[in-house]
C-alpha atoms as a PDB file:
ATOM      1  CA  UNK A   1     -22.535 -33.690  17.842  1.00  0.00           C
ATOM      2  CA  UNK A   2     -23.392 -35.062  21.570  1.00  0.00           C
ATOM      3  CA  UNK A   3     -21.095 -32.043  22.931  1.00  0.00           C
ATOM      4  CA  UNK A   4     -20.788 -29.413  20.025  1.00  0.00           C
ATOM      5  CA  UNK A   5     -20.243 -26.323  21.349  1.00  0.00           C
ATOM      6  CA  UNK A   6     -16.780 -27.778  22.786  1.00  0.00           C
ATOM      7  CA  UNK A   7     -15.635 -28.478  19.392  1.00  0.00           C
ATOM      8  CA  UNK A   8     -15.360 -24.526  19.004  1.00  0.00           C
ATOM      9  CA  UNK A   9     -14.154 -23.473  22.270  1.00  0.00           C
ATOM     10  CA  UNK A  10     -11.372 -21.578  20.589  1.00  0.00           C
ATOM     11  CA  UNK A  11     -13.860 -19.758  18.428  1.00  0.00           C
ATOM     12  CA  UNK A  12     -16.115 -18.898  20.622  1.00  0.00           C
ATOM     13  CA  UNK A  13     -12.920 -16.923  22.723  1.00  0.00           C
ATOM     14  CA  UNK A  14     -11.907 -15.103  20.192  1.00  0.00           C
ATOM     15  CA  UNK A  15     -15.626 -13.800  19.203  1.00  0.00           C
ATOM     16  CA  UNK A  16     -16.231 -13.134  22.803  1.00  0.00           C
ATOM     17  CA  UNK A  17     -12.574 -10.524  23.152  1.00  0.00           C
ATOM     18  CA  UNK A  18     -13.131  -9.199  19.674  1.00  0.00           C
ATOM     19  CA  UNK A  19     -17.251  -8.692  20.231  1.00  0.00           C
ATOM     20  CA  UNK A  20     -16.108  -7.252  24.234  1.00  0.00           C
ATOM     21  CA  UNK A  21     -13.442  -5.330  23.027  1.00  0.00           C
ATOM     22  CA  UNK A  22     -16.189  -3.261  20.401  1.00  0.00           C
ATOM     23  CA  UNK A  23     -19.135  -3.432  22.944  1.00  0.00           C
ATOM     24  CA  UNK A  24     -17.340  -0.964  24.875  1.00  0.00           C
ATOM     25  CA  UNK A  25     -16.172   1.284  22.299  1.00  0.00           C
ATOM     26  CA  UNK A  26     -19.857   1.397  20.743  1.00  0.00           C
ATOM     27  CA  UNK A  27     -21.484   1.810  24.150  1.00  0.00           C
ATOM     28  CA  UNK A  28     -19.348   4.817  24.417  1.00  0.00           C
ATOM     29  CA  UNK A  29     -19.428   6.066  21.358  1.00  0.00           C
ATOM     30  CA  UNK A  30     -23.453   6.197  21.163  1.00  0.00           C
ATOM     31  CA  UNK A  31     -23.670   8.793  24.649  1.00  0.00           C
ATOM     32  CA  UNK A  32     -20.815  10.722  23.042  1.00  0.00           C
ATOM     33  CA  UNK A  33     -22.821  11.153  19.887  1.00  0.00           C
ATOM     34  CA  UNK A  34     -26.482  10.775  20.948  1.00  0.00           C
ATOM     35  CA  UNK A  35     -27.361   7.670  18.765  1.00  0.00           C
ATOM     36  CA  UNK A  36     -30.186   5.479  19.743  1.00  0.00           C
ATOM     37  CA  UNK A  37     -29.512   3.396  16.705  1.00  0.00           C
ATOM     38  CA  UNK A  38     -25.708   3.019  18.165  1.00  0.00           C
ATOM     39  CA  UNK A  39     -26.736   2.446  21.566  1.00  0.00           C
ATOM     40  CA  UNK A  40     -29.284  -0.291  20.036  1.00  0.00           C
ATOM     41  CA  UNK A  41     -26.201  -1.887  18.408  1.00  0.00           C
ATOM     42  CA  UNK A  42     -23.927  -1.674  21.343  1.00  0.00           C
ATOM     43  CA  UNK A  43     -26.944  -3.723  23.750  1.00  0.00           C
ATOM     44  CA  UNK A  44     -27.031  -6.274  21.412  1.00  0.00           C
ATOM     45  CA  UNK A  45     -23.482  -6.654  20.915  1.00  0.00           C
ATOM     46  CA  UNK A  46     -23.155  -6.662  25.231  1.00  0.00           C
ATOM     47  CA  UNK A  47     -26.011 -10.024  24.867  1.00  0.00           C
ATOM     48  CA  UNK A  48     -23.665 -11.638  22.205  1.00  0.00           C
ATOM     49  CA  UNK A  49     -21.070 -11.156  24.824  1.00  0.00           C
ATOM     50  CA  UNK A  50     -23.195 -12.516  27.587  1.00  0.00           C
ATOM     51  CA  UNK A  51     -24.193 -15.163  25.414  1.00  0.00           C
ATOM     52  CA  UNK A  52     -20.918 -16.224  24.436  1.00  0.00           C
ATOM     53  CA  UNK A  53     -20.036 -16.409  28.195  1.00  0.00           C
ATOM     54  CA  UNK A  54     -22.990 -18.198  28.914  1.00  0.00           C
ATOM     55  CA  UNK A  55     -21.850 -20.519  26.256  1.00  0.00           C
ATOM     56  CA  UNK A  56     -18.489 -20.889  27.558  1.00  0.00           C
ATOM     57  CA  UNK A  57     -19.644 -21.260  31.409  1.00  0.00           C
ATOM     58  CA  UNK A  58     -21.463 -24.641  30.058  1.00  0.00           C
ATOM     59  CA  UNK A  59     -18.765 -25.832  28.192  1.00  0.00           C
ATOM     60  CA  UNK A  60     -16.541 -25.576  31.022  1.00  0.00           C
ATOM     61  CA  UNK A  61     -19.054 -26.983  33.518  1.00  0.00           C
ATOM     62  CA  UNK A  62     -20.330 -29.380  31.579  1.00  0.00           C
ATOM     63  CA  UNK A  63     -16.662 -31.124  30.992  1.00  0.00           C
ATOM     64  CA  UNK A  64     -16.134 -30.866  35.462  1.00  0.00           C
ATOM     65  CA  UNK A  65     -19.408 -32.413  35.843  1.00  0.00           C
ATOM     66  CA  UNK A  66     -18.293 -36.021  33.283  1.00  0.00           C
ATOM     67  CA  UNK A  67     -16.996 -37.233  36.595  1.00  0.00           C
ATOM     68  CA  UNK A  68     -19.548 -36.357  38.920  1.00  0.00           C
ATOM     69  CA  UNK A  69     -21.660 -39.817  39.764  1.00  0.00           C
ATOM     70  CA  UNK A  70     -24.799 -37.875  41.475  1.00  0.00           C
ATOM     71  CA  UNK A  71     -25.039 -35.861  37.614  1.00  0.00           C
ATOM     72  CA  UNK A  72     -25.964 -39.025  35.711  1.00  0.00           C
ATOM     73  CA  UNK A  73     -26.356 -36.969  32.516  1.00  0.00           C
ATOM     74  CA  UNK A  74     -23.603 -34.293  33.245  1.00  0.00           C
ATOM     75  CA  UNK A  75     -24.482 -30.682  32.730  1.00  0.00           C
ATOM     76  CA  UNK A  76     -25.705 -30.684  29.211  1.00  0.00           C
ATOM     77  CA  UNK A  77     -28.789 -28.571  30.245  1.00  0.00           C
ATOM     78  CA  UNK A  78     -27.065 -25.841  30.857  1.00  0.00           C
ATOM     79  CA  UNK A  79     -26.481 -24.415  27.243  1.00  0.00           C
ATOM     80  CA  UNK A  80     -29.818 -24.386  26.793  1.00  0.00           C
ATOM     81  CA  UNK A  81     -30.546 -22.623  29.964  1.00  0.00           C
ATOM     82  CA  UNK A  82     -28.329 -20.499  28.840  1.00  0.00           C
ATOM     83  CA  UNK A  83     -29.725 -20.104  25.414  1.00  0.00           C
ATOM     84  CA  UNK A  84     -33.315 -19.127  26.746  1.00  0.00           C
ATOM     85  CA  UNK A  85     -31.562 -16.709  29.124  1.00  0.00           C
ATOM     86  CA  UNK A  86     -29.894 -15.554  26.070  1.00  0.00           C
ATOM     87  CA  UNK A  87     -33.612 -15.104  23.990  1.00  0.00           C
ATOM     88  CA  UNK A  88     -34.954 -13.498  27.063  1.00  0.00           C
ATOM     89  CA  UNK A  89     -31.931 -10.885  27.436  1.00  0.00           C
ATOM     90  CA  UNK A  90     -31.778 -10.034  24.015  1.00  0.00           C
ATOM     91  CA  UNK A  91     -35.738  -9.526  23.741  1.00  0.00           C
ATOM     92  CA  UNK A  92     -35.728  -7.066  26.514  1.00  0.00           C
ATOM     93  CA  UNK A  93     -33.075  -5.126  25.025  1.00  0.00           C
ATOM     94  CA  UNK A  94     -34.989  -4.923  21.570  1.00  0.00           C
ATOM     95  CA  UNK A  95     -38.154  -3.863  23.470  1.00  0.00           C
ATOM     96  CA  UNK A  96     -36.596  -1.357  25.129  1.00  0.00           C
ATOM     97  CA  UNK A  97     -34.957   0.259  21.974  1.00  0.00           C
ATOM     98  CA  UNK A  98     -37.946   0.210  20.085  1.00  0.00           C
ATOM     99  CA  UNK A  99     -40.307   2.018  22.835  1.00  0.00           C
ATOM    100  CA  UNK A 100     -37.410   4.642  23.498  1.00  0.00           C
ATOM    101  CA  UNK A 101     -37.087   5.007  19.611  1.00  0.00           C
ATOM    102  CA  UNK A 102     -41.169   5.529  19.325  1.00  0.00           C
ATOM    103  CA  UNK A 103     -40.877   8.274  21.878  1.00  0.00           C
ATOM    104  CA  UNK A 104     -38.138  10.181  20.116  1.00  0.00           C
ATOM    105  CA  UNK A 105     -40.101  10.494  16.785  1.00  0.00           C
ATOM    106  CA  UNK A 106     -41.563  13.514  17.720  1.00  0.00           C
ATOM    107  CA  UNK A 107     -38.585  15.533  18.253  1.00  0.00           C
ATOM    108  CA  UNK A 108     -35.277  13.197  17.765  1.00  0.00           C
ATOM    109  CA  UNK A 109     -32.067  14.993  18.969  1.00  0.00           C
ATOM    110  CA  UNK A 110     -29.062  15.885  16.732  1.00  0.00           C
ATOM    111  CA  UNK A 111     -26.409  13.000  16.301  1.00  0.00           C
ATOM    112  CA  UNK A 112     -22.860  13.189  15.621  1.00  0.00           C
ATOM    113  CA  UNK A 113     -22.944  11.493  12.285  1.00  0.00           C
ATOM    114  CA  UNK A 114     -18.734  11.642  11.597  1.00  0.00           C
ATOM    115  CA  UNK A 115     -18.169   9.393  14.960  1.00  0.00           C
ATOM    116  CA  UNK A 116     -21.192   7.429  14.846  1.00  0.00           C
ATOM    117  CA  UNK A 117     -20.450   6.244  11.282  1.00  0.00           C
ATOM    118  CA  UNK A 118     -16.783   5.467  11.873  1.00  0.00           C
ATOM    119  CA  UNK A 119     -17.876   3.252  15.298  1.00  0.00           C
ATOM    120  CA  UNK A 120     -20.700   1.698  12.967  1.00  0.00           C
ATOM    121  CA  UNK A 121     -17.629   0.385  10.304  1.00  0.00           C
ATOM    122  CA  UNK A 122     -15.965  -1.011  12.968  1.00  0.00           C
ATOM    123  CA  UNK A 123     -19.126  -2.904  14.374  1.00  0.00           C
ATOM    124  CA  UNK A 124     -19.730  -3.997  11.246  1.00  0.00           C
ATOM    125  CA  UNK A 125     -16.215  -5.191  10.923  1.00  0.00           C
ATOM    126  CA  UNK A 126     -16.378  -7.000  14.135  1.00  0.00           C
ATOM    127  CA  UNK A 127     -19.423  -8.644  13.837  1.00  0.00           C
ATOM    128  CA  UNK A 128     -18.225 -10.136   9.919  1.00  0.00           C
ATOM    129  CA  UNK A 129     -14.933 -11.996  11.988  1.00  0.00           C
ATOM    130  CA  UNK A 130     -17.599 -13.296  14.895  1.00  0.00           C
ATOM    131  CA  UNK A 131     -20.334 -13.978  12.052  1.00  0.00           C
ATOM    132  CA  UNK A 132     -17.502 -16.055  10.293  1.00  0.00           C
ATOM    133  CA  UNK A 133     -16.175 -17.995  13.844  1.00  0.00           C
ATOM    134  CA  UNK A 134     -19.591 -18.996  15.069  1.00  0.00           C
ATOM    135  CA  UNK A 135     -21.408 -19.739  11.605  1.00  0.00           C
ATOM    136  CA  UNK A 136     -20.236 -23.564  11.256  1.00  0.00           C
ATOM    137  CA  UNK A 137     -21.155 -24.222  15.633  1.00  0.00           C
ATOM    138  CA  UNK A 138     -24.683 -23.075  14.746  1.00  0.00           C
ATOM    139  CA  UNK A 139     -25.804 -25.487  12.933  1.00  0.00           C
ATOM    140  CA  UNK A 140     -24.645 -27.829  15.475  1.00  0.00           C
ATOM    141  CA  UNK A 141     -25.790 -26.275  19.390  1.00  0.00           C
ATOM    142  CA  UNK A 142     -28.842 -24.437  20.397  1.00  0.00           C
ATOM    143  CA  UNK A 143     -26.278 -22.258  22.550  1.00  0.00           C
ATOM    144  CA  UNK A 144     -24.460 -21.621  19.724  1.00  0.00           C
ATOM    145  CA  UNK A 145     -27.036 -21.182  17.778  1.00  0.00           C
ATOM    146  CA  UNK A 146     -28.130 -18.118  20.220  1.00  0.00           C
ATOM    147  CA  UNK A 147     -25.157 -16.395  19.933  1.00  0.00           C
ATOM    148  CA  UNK A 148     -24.965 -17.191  15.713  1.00  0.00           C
ATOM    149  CA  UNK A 149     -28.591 -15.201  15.334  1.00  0.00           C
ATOM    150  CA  UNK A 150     -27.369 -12.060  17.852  1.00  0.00           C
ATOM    151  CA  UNK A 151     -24.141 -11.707  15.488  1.00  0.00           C
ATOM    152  CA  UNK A 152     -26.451 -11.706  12.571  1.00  0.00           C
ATOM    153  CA  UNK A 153     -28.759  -9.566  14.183  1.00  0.00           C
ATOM    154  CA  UNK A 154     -25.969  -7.180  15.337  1.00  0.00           C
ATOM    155  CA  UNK A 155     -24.843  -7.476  11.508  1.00  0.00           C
ATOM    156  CA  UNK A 156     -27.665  -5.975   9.982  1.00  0.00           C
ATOM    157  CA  UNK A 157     -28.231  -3.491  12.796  1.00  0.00           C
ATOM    158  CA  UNK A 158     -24.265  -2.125  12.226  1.00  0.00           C
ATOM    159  CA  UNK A 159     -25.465  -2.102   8.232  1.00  0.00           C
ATOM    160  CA  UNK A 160     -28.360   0.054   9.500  1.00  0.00           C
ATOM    161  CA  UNK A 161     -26.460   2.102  11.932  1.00  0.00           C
ATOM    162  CA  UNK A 162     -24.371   3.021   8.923  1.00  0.00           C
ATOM    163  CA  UNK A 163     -26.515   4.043   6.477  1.00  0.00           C
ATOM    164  CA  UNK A 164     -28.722   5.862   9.071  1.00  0.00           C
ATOM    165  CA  UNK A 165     -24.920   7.785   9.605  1.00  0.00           C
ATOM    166  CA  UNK A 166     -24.798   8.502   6.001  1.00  0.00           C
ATOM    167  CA  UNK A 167     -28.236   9.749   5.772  1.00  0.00           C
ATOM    168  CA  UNK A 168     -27.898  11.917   8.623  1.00  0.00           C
ATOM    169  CA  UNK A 169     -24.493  13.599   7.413  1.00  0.00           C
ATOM    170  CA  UNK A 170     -25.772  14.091   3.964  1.00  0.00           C
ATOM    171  CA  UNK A 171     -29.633  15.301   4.481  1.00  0.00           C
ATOM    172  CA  UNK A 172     -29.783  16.392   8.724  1.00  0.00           C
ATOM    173  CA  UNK A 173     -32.585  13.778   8.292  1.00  0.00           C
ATOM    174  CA  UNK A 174     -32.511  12.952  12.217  1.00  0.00           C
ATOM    175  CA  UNK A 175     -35.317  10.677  12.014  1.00  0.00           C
ATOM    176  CA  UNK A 176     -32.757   8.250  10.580  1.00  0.00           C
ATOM    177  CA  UNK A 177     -31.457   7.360  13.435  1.00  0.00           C
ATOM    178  CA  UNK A 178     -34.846   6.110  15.925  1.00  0.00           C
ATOM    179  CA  UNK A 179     -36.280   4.731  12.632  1.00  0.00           C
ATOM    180  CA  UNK A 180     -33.262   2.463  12.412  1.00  0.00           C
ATOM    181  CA  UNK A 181     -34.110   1.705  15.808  1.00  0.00           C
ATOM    182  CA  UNK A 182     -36.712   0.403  15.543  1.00  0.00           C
ATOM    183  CA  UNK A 183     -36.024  -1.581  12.280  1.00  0.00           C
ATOM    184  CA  UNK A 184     -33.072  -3.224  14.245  1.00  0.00           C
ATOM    185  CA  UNK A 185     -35.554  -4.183  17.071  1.00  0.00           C
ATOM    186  CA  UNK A 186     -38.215  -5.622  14.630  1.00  0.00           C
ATOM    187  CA  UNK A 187     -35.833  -7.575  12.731  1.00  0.00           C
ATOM    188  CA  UNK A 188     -34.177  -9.530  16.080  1.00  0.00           C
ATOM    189  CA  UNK A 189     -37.620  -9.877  18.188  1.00  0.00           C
ATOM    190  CA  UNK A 190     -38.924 -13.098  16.058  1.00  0.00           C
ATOM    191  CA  UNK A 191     -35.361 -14.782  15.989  1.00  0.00           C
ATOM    192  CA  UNK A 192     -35.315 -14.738  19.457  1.00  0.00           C
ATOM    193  CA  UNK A 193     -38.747 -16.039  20.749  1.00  0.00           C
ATOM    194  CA  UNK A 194     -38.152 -18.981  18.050  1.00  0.00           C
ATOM    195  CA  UNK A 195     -34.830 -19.455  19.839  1.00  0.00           C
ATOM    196  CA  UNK A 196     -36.461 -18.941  23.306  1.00  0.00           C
ATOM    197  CA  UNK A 197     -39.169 -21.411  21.951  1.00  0.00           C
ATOM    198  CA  UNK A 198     -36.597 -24.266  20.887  1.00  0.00           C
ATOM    199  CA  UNK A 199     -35.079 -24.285  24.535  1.00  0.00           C
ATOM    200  CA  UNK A 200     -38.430 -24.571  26.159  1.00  0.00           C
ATOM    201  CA  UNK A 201     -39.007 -27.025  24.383  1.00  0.00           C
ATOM    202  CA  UNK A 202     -35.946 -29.216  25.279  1.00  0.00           C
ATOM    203  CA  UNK A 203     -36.574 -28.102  28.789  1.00  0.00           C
ATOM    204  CA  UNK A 204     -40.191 -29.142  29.185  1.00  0.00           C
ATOM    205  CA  UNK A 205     -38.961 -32.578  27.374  1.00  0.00           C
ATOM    206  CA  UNK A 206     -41.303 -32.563  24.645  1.00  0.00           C
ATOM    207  CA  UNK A 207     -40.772 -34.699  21.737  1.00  0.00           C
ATOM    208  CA  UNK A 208     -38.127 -33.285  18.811  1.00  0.00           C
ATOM    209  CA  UNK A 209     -39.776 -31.348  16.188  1.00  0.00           C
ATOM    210  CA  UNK A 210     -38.751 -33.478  13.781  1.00  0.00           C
ATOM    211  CA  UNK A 211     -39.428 -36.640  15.243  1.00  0.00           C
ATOM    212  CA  UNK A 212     -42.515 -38.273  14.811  1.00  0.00           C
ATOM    213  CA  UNK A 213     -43.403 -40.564  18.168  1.00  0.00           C
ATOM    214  CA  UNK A 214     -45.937 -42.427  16.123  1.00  0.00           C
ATOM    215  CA  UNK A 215     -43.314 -43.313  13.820  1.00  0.00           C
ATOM    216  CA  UNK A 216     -41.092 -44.124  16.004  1.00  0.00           C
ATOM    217  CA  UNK A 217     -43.382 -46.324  17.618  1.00  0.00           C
ATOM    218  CA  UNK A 218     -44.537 -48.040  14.425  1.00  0.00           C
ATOM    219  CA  UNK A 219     -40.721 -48.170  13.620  1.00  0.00           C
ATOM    220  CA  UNK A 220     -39.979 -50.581  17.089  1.00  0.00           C
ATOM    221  CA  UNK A 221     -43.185 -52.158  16.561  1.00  0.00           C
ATOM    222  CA  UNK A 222     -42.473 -53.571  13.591  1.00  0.00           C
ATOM    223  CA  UNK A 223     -38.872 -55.266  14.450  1.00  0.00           C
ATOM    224  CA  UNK A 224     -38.838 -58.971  14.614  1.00  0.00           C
ATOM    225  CA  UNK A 225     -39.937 -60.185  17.907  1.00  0.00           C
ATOM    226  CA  UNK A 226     -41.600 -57.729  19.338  1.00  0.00           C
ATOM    227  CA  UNK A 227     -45.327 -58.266  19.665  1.00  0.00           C
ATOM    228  CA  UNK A 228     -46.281 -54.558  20.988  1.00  0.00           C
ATOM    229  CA  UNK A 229     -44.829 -51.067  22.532  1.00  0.00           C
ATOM    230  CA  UNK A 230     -45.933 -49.131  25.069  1.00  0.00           C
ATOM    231  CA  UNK A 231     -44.445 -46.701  27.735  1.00  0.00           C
ATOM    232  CA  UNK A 232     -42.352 -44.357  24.906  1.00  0.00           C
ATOM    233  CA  UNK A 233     -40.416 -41.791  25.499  1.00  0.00           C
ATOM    234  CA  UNK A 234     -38.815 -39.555  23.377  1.00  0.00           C
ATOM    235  CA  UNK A 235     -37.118 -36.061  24.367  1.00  0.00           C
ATOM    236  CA  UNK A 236     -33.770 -34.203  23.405  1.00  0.00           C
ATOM    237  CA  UNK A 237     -31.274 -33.972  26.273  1.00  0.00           C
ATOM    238  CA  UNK A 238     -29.236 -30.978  24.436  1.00  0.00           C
ATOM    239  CA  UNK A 239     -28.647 -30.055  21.040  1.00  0.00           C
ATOM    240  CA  UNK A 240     -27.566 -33.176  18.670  1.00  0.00           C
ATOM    241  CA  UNK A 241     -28.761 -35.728  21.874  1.00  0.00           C
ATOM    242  CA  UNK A 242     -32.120 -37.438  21.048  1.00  0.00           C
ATOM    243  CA  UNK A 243     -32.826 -40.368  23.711  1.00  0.00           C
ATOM    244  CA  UNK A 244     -35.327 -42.344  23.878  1.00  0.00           C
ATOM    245  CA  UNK A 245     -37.298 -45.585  26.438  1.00  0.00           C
ATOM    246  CA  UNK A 246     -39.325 -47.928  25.286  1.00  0.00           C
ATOM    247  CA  UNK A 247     -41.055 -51.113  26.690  1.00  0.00           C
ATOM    248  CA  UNK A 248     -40.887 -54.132  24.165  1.00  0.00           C
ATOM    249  CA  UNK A 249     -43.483 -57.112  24.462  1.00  0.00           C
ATOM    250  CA  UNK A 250     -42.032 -59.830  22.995  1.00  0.00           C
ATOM    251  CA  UNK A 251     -43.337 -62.260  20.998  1.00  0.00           C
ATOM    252  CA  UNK A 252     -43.116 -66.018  22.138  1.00  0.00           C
ATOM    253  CA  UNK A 253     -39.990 -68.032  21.645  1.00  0.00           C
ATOM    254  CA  UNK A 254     -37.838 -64.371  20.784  1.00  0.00           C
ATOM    255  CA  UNK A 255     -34.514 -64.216  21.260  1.00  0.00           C
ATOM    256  CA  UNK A 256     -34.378 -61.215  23.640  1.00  0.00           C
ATOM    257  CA  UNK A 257     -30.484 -60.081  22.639  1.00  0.00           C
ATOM    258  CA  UNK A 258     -31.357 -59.897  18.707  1.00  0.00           C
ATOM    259  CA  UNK A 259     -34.911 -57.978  19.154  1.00  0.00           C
ATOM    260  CA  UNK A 260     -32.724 -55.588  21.578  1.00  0.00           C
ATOM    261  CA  UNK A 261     -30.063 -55.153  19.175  1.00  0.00           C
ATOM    262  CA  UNK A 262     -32.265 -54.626  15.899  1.00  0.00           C
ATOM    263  CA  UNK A 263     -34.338 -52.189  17.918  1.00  0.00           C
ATOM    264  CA  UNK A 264     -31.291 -49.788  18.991  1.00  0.00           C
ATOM    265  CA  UNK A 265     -29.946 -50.379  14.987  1.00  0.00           C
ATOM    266  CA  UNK A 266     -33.636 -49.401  13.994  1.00  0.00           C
ATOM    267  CA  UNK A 267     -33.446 -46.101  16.288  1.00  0.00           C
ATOM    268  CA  UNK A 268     -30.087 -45.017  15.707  1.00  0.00           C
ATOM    269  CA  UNK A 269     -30.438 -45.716  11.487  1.00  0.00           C
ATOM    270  CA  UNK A 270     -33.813 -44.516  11.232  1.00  0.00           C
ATOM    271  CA  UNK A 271     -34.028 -41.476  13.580  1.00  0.00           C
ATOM    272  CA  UNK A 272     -30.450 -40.674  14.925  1.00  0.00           C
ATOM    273  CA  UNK A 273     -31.348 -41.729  18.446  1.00  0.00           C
ATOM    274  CA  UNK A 274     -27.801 -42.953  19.904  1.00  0.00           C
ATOM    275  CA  UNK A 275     -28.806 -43.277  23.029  1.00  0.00           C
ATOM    276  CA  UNK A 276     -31.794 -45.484  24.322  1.00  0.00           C
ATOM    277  CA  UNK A 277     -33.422 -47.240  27.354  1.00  0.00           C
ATOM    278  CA  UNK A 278     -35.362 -50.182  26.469  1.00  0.00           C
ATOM    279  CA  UNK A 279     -37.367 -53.083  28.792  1.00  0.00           C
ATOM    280  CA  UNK A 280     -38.679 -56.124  27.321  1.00  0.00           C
ATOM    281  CA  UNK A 281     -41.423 -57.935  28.711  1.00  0.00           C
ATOM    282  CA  UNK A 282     -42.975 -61.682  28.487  1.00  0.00           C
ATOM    283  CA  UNK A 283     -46.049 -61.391  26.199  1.00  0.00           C
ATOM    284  CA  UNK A 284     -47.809 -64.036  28.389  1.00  0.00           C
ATOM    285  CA  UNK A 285     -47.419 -62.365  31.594  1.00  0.00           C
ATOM    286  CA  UNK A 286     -50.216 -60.019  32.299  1.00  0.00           C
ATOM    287  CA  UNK A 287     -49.606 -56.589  34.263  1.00  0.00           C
ATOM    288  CA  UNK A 288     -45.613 -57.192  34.419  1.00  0.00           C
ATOM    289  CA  UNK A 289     -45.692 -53.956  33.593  1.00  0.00           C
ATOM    290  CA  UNK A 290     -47.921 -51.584  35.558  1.00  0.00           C
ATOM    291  CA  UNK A 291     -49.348 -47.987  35.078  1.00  0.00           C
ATOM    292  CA  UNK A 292     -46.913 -45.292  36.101  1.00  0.00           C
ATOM    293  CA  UNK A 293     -47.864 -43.125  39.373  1.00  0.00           C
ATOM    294  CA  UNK A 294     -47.523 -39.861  37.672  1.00  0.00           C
END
């Protein structure tokens, strides 16, 4: 899981020519026609796009940076830079659509239904393949992940699009079209902060959500050995990479190899942590290990 979204390089190309190929034929299609609802769909398909390429750009610089020495942890950051870029692009557009669809309520312009309903199929169409390609990544890489919920988003907003192109044709009912909107924008908006929230949270090094430090701490605490913890650390370096540091106080007469390697099992087993940092000290030597500067 350490490097997911390189498992799916191959998927992630062909969503990013199929999705590129229909951004541009819905981004035309929605002046030709007048469609807020299509030019809604057509900005979130062009952040899948980005987002794919964002997703892509790590991958690639992420695998040049394994030999650089000075980049001790490679480039692993960057997908989740590039998933709160992704949150952040994709909120914008939805803000945007739903404050020009509020302004067109009071006198929304005709639409060409025939067109904009044909464009919508294909969206839809589109977005099924791309739904399909990135669904088993997502579960796997916060970039991916990104891209996974603006597919689904872009889903249900070519669903929308549709039936707002129905509605229109059969009733003139023009409202169809900003209310869909609108409904598109509301739908993505809470996706994406929770998206934008799980990258900050990586990036500010915070603790994993489902981690429990106390436990953790309790957990080391209680190998054989070690008389007490301090200085703990836990933080996720990128999507599927929990690490950890620890200082160990041993107990006297411990053998320092077997409390090291039952307190790396006890990680790894317990909590999935694969990769930790951990110090022991000599319980009967005072301050060995002093308060940290910062």
């Amino acid at each position: 899981m350490a490097n997911a979204a390189a498992h799916h390089r191959g998927r992630l190309w062909a969503a990013f020519g199929l999705l590129a190929a229909l951004m541009v034929v819905e981004a035309v299609a929605a002046f030709r026609t007048g469609s807020l609802a299509l030019l809604s769909d057509a900005g979130h398909m062009f952040t899948d796009v980005l987002g794919i390429g964002m997703a892509l750009a790590a991958i690639t610089a992420g695998r040049r940076a394994g030999t650089d020495p000075q980049r001790t942890f490679g480039l692993y950051r960057l997908e989740v830079l590039a998933a709160l870029a992704n949150a952040v692009l994709l909120s914008g557009v939805a803000v945007y659509v739903v404050v020009e669809a509020v302004g067109r309520f009071g006198a929304p312009p005709e639409v060409l239904a025939g067109p904009m309903l044909a464009v919508a199929v294909l969206g839809l169409l589109a977005n099924v393949v791309a739904f399909a390609l990135l669904r088993s990544g997502a579960r796997e890489s916060i970039n991916l992940q990104g891209a996974y919920l603006e597919v689904l988003g872009d889903l249900l907003g070519s669903l929308g699009v549709i039936g707002a192109a129905a509605l229109i044709a059969v009733t003139d009912w023009w409202w169809a079209d900003p209310v869909v909107a609108v409904a598109i924008g509301v739908f993505i908006l809470p996706r994406t902060w929770r998206l934008g929230r799980a990258a900050v949270r990586i990036l500010v090094q915070a603790a994993p959500e489902h981690l429990q430090v106390t436990a953790v701490h309790d957990r080391l605490a209680a190998v054989p050995g070690v008389a007490g913890v301090h200085d703990l650390h836990v933080w996720t370096l990128t999507s599927g990479m929990e690490v950890a540091s620890a200082h160990l106080t041993m107990a006297p007469g411990a053998d320092v190899g077997a409390v090291l390697a039952a307190a790396r099992t006890a990680l790894r087993e317990d909590f999935h942590i694969e990769h930790a940092t951990l110090q022991t000290e000599p319980g009967a030597t005072p301050g060995i290990c002093g308060p940290a500067e910062w």
